[in-house]
N, C-alpha and C. Protein backbone atom coordinates (compact mmCIF):
# COMPACT_ATOMS: atom_id res chain seq x y z
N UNK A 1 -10.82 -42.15 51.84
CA UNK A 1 -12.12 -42.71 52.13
C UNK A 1 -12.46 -42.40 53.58
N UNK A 2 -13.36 -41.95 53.46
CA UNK A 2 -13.97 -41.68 55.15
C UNK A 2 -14.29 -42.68 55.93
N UNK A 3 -14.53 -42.80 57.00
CA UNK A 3 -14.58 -44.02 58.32
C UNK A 3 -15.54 -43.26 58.90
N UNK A 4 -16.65 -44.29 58.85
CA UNK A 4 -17.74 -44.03 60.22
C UNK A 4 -17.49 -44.96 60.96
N UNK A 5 -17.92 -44.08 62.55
CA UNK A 5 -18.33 -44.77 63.76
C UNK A 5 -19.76 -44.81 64.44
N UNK A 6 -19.66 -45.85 65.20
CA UNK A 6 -21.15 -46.13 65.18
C UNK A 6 -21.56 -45.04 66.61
N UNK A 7 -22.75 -44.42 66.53
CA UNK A 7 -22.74 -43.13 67.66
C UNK A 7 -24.05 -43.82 68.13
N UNK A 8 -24.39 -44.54 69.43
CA UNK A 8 -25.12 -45.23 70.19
C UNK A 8 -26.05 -43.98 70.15
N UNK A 9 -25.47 -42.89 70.73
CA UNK A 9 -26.61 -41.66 70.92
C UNK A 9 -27.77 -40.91 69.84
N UNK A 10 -27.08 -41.32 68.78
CA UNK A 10 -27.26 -40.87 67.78
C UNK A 10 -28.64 -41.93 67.07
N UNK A 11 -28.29 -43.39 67.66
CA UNK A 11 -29.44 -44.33 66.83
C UNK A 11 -30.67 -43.82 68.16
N UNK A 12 -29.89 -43.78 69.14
CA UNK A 12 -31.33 -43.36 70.43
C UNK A 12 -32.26 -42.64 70.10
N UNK A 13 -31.58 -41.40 69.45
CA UNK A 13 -32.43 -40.30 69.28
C UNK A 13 -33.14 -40.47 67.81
N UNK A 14 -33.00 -41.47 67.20
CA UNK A 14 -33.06 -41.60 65.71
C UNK A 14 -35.00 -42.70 65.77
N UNK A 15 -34.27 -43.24 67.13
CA UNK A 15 -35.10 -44.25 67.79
C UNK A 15 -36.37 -43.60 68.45
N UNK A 16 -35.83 -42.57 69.06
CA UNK A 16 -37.18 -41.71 70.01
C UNK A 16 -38.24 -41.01 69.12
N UNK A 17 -37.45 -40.26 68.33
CA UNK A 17 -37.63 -39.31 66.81
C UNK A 17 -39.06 -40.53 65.98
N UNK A 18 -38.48 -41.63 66.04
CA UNK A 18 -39.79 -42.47 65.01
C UNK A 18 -40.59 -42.99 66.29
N UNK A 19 -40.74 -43.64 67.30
CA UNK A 19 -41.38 -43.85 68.50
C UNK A 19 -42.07 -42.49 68.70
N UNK A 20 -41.66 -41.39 68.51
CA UNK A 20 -42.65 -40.35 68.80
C UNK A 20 -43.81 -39.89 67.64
N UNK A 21 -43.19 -40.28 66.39
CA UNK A 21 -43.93 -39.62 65.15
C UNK A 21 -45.23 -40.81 64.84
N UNK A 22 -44.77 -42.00 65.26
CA UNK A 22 -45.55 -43.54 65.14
C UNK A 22 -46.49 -42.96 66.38
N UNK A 23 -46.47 -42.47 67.29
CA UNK A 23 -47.65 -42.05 68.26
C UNK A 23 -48.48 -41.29 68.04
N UNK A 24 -47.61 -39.99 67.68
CA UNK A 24 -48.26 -38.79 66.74
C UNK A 24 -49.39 -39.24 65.83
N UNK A 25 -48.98 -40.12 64.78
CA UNK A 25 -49.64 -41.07 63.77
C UNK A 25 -50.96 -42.02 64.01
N UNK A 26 -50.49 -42.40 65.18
CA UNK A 26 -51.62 -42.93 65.41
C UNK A 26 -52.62 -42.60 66.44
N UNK A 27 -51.68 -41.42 67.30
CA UNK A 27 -53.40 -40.50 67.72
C UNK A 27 -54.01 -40.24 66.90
N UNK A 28 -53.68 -39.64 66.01
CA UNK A 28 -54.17 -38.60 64.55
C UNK A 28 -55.02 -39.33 63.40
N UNK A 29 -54.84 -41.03 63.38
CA UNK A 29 -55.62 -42.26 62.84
C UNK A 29 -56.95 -42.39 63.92
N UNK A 30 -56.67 -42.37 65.24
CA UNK A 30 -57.75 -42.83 65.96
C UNK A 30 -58.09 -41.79 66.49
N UNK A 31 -57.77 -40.67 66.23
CA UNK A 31 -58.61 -39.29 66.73
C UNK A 31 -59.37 -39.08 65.30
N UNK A 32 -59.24 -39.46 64.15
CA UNK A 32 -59.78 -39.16 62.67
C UNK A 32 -61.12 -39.02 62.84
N UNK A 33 -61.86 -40.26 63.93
CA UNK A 33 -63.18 -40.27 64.04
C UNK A 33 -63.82 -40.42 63.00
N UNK A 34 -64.83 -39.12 62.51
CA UNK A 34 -66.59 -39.28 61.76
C UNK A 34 -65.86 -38.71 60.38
N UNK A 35 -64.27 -37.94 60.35
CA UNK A 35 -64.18 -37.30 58.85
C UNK A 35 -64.66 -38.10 57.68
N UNK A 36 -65.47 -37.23 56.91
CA UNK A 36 -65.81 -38.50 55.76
C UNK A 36 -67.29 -39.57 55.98
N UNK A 37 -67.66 -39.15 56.67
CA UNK A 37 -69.26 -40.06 57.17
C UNK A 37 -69.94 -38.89 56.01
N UNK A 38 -70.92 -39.98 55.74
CA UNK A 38 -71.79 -39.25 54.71
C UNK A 38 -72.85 -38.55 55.80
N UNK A 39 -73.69 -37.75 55.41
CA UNK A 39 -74.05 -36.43 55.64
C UNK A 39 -75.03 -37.21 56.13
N UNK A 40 -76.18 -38.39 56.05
CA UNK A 40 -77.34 -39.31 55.76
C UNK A 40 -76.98 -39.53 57.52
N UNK A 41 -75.58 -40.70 57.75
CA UNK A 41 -74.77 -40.98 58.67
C UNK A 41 -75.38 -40.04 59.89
N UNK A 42 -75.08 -38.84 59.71
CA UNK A 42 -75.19 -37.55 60.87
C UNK A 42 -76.35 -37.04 61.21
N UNK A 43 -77.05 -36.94 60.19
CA UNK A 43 -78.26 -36.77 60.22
C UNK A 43 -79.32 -38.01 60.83
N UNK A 44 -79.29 -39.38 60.53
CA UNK A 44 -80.13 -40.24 61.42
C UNK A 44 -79.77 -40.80 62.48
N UNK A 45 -78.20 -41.11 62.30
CA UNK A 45 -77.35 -41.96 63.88
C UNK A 45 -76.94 -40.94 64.83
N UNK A 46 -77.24 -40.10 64.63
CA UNK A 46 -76.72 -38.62 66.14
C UNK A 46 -77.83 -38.08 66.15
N UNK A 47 -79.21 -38.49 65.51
CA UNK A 47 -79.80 -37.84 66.48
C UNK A 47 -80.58 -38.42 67.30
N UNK A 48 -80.25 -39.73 67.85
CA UNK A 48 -80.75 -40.21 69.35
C UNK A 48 -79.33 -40.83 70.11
N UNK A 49 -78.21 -40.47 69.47
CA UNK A 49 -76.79 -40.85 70.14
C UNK A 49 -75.64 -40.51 69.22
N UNK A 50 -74.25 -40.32 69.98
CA UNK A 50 -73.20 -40.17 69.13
C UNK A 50 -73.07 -40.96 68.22
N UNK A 51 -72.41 -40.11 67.00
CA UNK A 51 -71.99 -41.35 66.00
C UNK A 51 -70.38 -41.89 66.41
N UNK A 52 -71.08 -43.23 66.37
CA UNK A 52 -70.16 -44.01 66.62
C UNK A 52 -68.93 -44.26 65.76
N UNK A 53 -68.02 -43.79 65.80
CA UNK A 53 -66.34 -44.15 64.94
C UNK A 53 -66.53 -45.64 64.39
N UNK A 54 -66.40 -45.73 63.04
CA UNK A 54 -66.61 -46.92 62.16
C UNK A 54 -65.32 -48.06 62.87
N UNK A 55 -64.50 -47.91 63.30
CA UNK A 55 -63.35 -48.60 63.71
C UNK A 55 -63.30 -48.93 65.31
N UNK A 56 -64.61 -48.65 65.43
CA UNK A 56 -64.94 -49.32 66.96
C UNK A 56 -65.16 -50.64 66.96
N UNK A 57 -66.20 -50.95 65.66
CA UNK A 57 -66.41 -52.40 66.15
C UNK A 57 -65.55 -52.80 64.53
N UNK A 58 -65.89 -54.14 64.60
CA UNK A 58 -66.05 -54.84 63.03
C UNK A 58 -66.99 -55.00 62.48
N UNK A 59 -66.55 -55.51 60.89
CA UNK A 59 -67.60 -55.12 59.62
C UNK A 59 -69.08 -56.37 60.25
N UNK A 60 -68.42 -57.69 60.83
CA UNK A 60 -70.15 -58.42 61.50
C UNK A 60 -71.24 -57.38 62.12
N UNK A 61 -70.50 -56.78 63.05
CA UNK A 61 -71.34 -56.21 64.19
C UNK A 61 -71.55 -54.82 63.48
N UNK A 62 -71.49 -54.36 62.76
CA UNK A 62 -71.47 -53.05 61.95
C UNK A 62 -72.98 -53.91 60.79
N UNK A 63 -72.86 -55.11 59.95
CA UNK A 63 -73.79 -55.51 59.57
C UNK A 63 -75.15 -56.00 60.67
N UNK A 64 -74.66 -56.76 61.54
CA UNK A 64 -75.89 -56.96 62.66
C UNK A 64 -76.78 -55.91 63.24
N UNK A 65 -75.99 -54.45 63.30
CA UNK A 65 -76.53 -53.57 63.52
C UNK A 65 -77.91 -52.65 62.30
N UNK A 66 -76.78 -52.79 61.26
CA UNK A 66 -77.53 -51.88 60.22
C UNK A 66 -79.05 -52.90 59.40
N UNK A 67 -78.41 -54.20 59.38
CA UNK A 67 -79.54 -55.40 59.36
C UNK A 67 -81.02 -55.33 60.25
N UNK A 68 -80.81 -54.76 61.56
CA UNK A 68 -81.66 -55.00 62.89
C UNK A 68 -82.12 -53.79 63.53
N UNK A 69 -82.46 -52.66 62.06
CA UNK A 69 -82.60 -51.38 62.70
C UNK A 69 -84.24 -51.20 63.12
N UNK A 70 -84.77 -52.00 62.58
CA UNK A 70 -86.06 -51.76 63.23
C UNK A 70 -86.30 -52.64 64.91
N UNK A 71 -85.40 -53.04 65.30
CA UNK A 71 -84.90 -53.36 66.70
C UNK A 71 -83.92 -53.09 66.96
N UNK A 72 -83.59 -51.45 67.18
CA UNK A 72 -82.34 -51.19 67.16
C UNK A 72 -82.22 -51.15 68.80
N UNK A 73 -81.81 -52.00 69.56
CA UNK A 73 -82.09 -51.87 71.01
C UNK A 73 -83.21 -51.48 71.55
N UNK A 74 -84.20 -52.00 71.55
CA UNK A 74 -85.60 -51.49 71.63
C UNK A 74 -85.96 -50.70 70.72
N UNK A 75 -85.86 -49.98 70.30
CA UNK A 75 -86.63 -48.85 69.27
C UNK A 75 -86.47 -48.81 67.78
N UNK A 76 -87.03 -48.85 67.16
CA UNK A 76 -87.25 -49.00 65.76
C UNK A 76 -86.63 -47.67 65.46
N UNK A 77 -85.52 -48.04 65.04
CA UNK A 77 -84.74 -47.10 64.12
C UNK A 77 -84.63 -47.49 62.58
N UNK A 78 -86.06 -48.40 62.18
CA UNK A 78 -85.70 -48.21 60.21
C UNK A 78 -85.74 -46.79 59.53
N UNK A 79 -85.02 -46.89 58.46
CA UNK A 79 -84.63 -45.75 57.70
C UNK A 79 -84.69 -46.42 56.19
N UNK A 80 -85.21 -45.41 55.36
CA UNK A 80 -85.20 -45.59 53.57
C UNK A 80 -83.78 -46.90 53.09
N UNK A 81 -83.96 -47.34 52.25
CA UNK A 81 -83.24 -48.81 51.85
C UNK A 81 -82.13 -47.75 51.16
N UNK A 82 -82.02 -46.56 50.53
CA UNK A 82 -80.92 -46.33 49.75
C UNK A 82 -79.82 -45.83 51.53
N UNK A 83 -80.44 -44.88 52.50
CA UNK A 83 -79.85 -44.45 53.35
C UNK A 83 -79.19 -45.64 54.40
N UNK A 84 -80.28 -46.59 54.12
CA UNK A 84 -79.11 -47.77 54.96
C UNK A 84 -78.38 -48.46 54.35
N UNK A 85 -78.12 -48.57 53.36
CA UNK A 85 -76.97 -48.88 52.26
C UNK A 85 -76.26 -48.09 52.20
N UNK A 86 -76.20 -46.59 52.12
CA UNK A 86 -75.29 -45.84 52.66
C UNK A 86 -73.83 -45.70 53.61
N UNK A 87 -75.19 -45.57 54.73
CA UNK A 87 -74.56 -45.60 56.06
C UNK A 87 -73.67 -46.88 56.28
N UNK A 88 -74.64 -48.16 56.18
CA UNK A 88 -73.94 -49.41 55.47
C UNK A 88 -72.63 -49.19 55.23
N UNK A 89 -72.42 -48.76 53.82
CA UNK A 89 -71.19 -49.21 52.94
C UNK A 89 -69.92 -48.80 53.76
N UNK A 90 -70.49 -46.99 54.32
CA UNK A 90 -68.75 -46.51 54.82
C UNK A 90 -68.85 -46.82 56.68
N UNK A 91 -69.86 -47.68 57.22
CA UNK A 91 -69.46 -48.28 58.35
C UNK A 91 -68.01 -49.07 58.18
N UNK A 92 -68.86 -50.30 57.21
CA UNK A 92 -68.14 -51.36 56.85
C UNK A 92 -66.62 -51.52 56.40
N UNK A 93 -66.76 -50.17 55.10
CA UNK A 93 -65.63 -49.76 55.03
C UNK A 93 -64.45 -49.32 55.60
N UNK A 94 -64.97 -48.46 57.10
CA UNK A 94 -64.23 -48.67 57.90
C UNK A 94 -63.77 -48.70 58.96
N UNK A 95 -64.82 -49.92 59.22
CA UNK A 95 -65.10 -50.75 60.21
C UNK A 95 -63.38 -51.27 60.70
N UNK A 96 -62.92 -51.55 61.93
CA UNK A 96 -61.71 -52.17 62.80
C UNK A 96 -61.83 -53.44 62.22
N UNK A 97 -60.77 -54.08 61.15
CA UNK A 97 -60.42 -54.79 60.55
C UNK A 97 -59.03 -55.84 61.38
N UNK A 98 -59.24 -57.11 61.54
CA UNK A 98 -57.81 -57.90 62.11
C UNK A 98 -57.34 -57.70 63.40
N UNK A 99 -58.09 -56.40 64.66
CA UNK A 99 -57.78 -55.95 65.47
C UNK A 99 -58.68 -56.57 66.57
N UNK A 100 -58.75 -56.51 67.88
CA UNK A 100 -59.36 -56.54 69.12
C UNK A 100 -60.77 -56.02 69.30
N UNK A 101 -61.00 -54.89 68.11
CA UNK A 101 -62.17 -54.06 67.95
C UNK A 101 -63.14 -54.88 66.93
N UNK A 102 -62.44 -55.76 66.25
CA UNK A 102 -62.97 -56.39 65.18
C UNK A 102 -64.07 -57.60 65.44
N UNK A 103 -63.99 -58.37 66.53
CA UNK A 103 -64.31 -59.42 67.11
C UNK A 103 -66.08 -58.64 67.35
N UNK A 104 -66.93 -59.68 67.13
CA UNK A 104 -68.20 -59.85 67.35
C UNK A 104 -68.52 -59.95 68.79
N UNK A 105 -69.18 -58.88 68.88
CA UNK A 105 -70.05 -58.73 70.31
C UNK A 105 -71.33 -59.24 70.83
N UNK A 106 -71.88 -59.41 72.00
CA UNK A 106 -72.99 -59.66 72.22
C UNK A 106 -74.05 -58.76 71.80
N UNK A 107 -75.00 -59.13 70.50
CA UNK A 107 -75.84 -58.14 70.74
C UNK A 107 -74.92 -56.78 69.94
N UNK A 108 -74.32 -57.28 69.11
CA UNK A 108 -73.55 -56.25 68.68
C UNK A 108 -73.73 -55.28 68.93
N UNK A 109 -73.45 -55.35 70.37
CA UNK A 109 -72.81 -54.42 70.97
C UNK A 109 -71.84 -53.63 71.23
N UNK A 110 -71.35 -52.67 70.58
CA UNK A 110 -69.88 -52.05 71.62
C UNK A 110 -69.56 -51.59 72.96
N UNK A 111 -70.50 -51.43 73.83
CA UNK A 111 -70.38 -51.79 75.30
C UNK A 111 -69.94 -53.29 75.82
N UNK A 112 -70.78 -54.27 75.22
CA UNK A 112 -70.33 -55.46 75.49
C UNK A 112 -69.15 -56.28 74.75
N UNK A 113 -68.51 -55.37 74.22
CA UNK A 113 -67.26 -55.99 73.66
C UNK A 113 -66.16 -56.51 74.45
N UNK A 114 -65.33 -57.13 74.11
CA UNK A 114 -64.28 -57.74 75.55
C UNK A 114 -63.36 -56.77 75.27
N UNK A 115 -63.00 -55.81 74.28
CA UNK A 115 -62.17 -54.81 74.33
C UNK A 115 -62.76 -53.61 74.90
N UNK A 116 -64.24 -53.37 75.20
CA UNK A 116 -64.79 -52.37 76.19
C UNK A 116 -64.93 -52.72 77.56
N UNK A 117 -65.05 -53.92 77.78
CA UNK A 117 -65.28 -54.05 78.97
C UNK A 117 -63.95 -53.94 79.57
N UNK A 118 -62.27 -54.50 79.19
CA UNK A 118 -61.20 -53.64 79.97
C UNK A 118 -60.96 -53.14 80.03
N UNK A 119 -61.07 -52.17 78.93
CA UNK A 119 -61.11 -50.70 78.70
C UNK A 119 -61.67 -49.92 80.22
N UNK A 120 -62.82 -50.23 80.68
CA UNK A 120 -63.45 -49.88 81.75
C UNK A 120 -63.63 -50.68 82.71
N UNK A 121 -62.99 -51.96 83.06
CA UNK A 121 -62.77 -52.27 83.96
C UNK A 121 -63.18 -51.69 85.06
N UNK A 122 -62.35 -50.35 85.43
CA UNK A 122 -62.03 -49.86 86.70
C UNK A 122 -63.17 -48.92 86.83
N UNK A 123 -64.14 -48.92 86.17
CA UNK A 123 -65.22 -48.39 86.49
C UNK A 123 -66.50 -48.84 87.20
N UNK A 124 -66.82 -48.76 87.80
CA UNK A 124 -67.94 -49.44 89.17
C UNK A 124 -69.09 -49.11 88.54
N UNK A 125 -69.85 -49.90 88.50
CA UNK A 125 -71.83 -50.33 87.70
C UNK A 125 -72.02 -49.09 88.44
N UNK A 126 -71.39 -48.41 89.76
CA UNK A 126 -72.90 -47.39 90.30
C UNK A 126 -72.29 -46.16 89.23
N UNK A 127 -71.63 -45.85 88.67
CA UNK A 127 -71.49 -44.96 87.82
C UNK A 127 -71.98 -44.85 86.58
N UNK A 128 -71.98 -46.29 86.10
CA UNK A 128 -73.43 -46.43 85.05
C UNK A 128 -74.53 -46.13 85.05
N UNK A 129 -74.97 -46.35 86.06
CA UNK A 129 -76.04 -46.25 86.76
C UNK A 129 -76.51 -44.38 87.02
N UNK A 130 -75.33 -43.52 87.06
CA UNK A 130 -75.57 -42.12 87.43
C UNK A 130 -76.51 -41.50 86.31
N UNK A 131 -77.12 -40.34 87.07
CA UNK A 131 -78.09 -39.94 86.10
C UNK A 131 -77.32 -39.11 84.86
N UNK A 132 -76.18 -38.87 85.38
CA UNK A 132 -74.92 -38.02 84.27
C UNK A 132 -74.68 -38.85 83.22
N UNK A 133 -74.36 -39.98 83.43
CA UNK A 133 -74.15 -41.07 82.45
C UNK A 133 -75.18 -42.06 81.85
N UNK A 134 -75.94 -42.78 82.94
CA UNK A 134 -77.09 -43.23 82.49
C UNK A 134 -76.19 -44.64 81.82
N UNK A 135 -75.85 -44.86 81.13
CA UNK A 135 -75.56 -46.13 80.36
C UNK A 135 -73.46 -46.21 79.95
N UNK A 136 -73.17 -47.45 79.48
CA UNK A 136 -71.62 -47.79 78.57
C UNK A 136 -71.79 -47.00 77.61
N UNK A 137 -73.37 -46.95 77.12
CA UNK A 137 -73.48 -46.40 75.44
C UNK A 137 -73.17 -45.05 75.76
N UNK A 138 -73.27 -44.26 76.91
CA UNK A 138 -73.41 -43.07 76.64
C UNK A 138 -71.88 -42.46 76.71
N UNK A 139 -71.13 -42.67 75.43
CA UNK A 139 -69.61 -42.12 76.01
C UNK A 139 -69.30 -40.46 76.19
N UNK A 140 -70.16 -39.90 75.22
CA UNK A 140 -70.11 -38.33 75.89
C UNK A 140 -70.24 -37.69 76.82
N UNK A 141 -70.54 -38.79 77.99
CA UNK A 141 -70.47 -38.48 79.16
C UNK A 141 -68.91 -38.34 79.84
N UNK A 142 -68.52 -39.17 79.52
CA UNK A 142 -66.94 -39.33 80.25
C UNK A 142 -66.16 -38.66 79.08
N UNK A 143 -66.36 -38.68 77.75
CA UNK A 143 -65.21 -38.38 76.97
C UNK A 143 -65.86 -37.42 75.75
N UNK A 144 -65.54 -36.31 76.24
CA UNK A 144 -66.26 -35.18 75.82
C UNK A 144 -65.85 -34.94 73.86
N UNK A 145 -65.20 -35.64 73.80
CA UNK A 145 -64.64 -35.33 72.32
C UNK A 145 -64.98 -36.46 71.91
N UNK A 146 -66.00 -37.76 72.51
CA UNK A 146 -66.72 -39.13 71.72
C UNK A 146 -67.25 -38.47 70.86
N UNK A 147 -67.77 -37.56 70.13
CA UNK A 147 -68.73 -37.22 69.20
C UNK A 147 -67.88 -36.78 67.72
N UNK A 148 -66.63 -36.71 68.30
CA UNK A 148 -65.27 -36.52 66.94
C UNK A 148 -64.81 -37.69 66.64
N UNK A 149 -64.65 -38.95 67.82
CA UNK A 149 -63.75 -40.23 68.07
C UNK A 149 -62.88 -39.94 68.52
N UNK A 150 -62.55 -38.84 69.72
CA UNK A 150 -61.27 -38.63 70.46
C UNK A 150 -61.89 -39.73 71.92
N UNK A 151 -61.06 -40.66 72.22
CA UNK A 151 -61.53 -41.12 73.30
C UNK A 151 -59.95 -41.20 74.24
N UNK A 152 -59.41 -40.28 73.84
CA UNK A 152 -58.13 -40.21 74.62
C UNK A 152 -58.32 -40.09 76.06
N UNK A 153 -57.89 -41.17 76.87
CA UNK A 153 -57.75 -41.76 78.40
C UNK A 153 -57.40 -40.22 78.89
N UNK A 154 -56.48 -39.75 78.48
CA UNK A 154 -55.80 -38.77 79.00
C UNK A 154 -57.30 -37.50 79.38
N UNK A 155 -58.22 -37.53 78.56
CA UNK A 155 -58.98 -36.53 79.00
C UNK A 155 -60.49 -36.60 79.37
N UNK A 156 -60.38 -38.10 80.00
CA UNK A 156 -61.77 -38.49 80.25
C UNK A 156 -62.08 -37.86 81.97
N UNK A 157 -63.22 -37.03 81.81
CA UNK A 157 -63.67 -36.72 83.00
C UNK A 157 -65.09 -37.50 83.44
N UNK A 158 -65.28 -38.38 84.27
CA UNK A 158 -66.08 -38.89 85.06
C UNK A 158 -67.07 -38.14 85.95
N UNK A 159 -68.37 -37.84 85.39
CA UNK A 159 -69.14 -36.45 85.80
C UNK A 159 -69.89 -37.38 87.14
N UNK A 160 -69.97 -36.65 88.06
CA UNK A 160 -70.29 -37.03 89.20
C UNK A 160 -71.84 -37.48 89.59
């Protein structure tokens, strides 16, 4: 009968090996972005701003929004009853469920979320304020791959 010993080095690397693939995994979940947005989706919500990744906010503020489109932040953004049922269903669907993203905003807002606002913390109002950026809403300013749902820290450039 054979005898194992226990090889410390061996669970380390066994350890790093799933700690790395669980990262992998979940860039690759939260880089997923717009795959799968119906065609309706792209066509009315990008063309006065990025479409927003369904797993930004939650399914409330995903309804408050699609509810309040003829005050969609000032501007009347209504659209046909089948296309906002649409857009509707696969927000909701999948919408940030049980998470930090999930919680109801002011104004269902995702700028004013308490998970956006630390997110950016370290960012100073006069940069909001730049004519490059203009607004929180505008994330294609700083994070050039917001329009996929890549908002990876690692490659946000701050346009001057």
């Amino acid at each position: 009968m054979a005898t194992y010993r226990y090889a410390p080095h061996l669970h380390t690397a066994a350890l790093a090996t799933l700690l790395v693939l669980t990262s992998i995994t979940g860039l690759a979940q939260s880089n997923a972005g717009l795959k799968g947005a119906p065609a309706i989706f792209n066509t009315e919500c990008t063309s006065c701003h990025i479409g927003f990744a369904p797993s930004l906010t939650g399914e409330a503020n995903w309804r408050g929004i699609m509810g309040g489109l003829d005050k969609h932040f000032g501007v009347d953004a209504s659209i046909d009853e089948k296309s906002r049922q649409a857009i509707s269903a696969w927000l909701i669907s999948h919408a940030a469920k049980g998470s930090q993203y999930a919680s109801v905003s002011p104004e269902f807002r995702i700028s004013r979320s308490n998970w956006f606002i630390r997110q950016h913390d370290e960012v100073s109002s006069k940069v909001w304020k730049r004519a490059s950026v203009k607004s929180p809403a505008n994330c294609g300013a700083c994070h050039g791959g917001a329009d996929k749902g890549d908002f990876d820290e690692d490659r946000v450039r701050i346009p001057s």
